[in-house]
Protein backbone atom coordinates (compact mmCIF):
# COMPACT_ATOMS: atom_id res chain seq x y z
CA UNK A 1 13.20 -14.04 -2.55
CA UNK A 2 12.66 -14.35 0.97
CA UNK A 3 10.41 -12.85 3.90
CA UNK A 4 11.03 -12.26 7.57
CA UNK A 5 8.71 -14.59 9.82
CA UNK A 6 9.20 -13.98 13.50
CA UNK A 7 9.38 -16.53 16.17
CA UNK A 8 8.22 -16.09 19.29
CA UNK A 9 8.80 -18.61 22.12
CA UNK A 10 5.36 -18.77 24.45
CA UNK A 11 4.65 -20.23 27.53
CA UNK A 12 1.57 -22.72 27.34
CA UNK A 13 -0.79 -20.58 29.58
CA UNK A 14 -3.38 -18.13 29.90
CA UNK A 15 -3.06 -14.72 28.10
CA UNK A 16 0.36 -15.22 26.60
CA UNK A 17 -0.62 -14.71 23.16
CA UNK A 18 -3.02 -11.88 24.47
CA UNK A 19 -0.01 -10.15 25.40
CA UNK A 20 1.59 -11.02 22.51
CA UNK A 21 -1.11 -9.34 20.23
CA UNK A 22 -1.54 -6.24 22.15
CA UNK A 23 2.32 -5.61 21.99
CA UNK A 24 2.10 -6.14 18.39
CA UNK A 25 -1.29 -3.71 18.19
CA UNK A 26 -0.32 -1.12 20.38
CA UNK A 27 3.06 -0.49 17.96
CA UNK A 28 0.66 -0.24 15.38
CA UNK A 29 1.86 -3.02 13.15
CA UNK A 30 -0.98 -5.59 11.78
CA UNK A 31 -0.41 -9.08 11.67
CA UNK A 32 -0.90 -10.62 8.46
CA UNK A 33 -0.47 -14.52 9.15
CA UNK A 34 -0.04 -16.55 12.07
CA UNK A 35 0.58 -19.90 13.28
CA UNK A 36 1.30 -21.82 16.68
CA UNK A 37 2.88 -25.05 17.79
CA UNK A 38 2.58 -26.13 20.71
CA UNK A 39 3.57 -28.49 23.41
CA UNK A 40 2.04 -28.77 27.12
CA UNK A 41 4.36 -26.36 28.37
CA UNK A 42 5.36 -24.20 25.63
CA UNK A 43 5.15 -23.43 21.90
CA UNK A 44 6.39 -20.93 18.96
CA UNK A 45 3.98 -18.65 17.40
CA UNK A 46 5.27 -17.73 14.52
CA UNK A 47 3.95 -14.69 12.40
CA UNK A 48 4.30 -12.46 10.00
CA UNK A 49 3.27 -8.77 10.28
CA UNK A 50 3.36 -5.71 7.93
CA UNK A 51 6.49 -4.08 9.70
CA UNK A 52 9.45 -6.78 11.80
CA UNK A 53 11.44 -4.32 13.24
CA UNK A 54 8.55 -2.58 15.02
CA UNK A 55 7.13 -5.72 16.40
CA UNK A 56 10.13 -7.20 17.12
CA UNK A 57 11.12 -4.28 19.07
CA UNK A 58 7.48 -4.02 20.52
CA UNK A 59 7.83 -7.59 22.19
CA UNK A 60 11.43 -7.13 23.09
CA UNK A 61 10.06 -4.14 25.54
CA UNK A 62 7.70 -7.25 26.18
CA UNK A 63 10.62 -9.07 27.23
CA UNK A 64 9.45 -11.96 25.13
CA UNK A 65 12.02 -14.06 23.62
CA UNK A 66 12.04 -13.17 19.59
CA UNK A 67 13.57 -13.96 16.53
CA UNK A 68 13.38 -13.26 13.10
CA UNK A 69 13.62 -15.86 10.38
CA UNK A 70 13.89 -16.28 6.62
CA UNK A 71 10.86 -18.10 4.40
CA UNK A 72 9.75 -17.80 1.24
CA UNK A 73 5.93 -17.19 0.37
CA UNK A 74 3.70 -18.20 -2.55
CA UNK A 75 0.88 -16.87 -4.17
CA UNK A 76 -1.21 -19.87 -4.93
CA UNK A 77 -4.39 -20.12 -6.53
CA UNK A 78 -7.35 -20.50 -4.72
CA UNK A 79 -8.60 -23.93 -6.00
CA UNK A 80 -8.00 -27.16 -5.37
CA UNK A 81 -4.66 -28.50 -5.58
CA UNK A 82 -2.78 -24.81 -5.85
CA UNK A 83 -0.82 -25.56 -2.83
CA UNK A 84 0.05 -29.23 -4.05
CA UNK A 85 1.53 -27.95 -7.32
CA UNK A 86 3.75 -25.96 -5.15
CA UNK A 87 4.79 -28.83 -3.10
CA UNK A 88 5.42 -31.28 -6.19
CA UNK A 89 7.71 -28.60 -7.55
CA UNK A 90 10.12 -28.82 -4.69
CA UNK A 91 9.66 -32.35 -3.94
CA UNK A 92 10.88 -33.25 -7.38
CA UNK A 93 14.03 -31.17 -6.80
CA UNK A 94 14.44 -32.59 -3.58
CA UNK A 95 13.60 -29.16 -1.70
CA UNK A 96 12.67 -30.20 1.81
CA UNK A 97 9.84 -28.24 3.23
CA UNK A 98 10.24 -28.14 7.53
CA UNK A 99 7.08 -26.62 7.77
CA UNK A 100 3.99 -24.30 6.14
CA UNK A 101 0.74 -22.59 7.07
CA UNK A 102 -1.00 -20.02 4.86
CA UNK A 103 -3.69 -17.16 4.85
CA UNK A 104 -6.06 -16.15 2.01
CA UNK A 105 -5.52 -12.15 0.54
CA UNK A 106 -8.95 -9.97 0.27
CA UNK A 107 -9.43 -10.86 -2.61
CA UNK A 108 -10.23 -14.15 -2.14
CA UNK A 109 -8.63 -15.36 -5.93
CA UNK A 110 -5.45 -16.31 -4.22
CA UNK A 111 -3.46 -18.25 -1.33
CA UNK A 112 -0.81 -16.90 0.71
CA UNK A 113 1.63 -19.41 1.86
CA UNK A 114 4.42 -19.28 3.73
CA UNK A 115 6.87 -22.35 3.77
CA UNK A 116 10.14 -22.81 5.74
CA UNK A 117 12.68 -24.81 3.20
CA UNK A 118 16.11 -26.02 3.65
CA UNK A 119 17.68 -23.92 0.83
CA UNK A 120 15.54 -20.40 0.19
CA UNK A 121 17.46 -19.13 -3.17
CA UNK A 122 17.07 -22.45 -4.38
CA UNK A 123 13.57 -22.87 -4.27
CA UNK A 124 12.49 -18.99 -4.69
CA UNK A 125 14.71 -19.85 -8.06
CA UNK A 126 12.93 -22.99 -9.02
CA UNK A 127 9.25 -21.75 -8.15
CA UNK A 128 9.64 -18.64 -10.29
CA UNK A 129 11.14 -20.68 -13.09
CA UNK A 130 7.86 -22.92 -12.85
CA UNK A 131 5.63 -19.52 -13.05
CA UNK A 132 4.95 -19.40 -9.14
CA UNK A 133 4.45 -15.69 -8.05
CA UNK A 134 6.41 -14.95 -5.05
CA UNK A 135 5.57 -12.86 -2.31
CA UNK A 136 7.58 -9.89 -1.64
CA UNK A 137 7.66 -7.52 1.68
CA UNK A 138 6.19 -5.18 -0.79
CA UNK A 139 2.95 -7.39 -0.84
CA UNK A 140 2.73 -8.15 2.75
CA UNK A 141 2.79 -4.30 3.73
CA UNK A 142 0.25 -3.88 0.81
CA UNK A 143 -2.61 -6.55 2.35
């Protein structure tokens, strides 16, 4: 079961990302997770928000360059190893993970994390099977 991240390709310098935001803000979508890399020159924020289409559209008026992309996202426990049990899982199926950041929910009881994997159906598949609650659209508009 997978989510829509979007990727947006940023120039290294001074109020891209403030841009960025207010784009995002003044469609009146709310950003739920975020997370940069970076180079000197440029870098890809990457984020996921409570509606795509509307901030995809919002930075395309931007004329930022944008693209949406499939990941999965687990709830995790809050505690110590909750995101390594995850990552055992899929290592022991030979899942490769490219990359992963996450965000805590309101509640505070449980992880948000959002991982980029070779094969999503496969891994959605083997985390559920494993009792790993996924995280749906559903959930993201919900926060």
């Amino acid at each position: 079961m997978a989510i829509n991240q979007l990727s947006v390709f940023v120039e290294n310098k001074k109020g891209t990302i403030l841009t960025i935001t207010k784009a995002i803000a003044n469609a009146g979508v709310d950003i739920r997770a975020l997370s940069v890399a970076d180079t000197q020159d440029f870098g890809i924020l990457r984020l996921i928000v409570s509606d795509t289409e509307k901030a995809k559209a919002a930075l395309h008026e931007e004329n930022c360059v944008v693209s949406a992309t499939q990941v999965i996202a687990v709830s995790v426990s809050d505690v110590p190893g909750g995101l390594h049990q995850v990552l055992e899982y899929l290592a022991e199926e030979d899942i490769n993970v490219e990359y992963v950041y996450a965000f805590i929910t309101v509640s505070g009881k449980h992880a948000y994390v959002v991982l980029r994997v070779e094969d999503n159906d496969k891994a959605s598949a083997l985390l559920e099977s494993k009792g790993i609650t996924l995280v749906t659209e559903e959930d993201i508009k919900a926060l």
